[in-house]
Protein backbone atom coordinates (compact mmCIF):
# COMPACT_ATOMS: atom_id res chain seq x y z
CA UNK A 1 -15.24 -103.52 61.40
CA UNK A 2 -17.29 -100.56 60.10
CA UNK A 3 -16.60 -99.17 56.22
CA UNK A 4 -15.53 -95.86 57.79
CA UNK A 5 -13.08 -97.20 60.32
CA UNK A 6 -11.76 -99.03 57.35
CA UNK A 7 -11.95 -96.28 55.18
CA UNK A 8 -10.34 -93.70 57.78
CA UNK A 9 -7.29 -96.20 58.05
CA UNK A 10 -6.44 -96.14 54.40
CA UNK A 11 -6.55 -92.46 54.33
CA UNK A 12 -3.72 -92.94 57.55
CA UNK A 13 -2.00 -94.98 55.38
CA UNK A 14 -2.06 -93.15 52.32
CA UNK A 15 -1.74 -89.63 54.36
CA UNK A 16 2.08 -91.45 55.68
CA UNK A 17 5.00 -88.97 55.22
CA UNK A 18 7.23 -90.57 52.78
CA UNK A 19 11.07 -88.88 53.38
CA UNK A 20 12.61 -87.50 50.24
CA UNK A 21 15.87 -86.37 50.04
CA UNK A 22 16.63 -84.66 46.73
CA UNK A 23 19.94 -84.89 45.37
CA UNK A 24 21.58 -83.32 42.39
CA UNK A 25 22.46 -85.49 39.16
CA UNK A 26 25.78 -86.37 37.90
CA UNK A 27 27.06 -83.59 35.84
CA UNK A 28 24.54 -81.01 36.97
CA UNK A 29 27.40 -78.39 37.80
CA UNK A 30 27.94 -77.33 34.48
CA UNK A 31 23.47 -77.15 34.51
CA UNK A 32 23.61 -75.15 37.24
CA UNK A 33 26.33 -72.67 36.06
CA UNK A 34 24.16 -72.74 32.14
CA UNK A 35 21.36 -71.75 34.60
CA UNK A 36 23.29 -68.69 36.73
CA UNK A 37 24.34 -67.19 33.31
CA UNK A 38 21.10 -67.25 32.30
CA UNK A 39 20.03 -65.83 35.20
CA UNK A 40 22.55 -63.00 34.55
CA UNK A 41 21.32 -62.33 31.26
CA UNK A 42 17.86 -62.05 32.52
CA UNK A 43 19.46 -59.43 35.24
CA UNK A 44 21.04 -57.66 32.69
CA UNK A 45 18.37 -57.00 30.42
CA UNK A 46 16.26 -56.02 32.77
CA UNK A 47 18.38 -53.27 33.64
CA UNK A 48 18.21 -52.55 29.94
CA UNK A 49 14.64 -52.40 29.64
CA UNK A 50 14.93 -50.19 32.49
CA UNK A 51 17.28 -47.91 31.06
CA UNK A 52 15.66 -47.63 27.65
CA UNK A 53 11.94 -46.96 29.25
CA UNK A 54 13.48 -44.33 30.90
CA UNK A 55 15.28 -42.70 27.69
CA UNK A 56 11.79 -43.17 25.78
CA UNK A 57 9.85 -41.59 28.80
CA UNK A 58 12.20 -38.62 28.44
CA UNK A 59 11.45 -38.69 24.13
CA UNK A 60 7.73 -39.09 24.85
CA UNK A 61 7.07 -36.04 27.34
CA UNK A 62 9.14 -33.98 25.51
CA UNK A 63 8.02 -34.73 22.08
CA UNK A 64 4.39 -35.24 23.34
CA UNK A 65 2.13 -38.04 22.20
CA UNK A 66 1.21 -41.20 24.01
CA UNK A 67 3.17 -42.92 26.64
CA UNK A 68 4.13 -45.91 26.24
CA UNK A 69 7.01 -46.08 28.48
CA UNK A 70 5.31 -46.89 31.97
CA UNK A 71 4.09 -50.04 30.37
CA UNK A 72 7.58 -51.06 29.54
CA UNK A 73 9.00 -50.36 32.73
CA UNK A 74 5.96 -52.00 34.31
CA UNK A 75 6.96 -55.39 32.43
CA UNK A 76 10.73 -54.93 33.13
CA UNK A 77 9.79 -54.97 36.90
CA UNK A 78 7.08 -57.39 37.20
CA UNK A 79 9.78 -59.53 34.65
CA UNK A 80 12.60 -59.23 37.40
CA UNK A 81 10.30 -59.95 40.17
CA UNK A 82 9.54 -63.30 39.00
CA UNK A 83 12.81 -63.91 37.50
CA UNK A 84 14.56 -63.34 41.18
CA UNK A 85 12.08 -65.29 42.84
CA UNK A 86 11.78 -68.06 40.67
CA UNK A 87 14.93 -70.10 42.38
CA UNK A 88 12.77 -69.29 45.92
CA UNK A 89 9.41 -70.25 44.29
CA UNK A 90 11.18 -74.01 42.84
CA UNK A 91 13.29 -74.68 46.19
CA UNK A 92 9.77 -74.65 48.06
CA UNK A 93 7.69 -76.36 45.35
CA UNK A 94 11.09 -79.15 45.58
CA UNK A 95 11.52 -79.22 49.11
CA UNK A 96 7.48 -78.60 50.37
CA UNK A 97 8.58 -76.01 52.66
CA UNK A 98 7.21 -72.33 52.55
C-alpha cells in the first residue's frame, strides 16, 4: 500500500459524519424564559433608542449644531438586527445547517 492511499483513507475516516442530536438540559426552561425576557428588554430598548434619536433629531435641526442623532439610530438598528438574528445565527452554528 502507497502513503497516499493510506493517507486518503484516514482522511475517510476522520471526514465520517458523526450524528448529534442536541438536547436541552434539565432545568433549562426557566434558562430559556431568563433568555426571552432578555430578549424583550433588548426589543424594548431598542424601540427607545429609536424614539429618543428621533426626539434629539427634532432638538438638533431645530436648534442647529451637529447631528448626532443618525449615529444613534444607526446603532439602535444595526443593535436590533443582530439581536433578532442572533437565536437564527446559534440554531445554525448548533445544528450545522444554513
Amino acid at each position: 500500500m502507497s502513503t497516499a492511499y493510506l493517507i486518503g483513507e484516514a482522511i475517510n475516516v476522520l471526514a465520517d459524519q458523526i450524528p448529534v442530536t442536541p438536547k436541552a438540559p434539565p432545568g433549562s426552561e426557566k434558562l430559556i424564559n431568563i433568555v426571552n425576557y432578555l430578549s424583550w428588554l433588548v426589543m424594548v430598548a431598542g424601540v427607545a433608542a429609536l424614539i429618543y434619536a428621533g426626539g434629539k433629531f427634532g432638538w438638533e435641526r431645530f436648534h442647529g449644531g451637529a447631528l448626532e442623532s443618525p449615529k444613534i439610530v444607526l446603532g439602535a438598528l444595526v443593535g436590533g438586527v443582530i439581536a433578532t438574528s442572533a437565536g437564527g445565527i446559534m440554531q445554525a452554528v448548533v445544528t450545522g445547517t444554513g
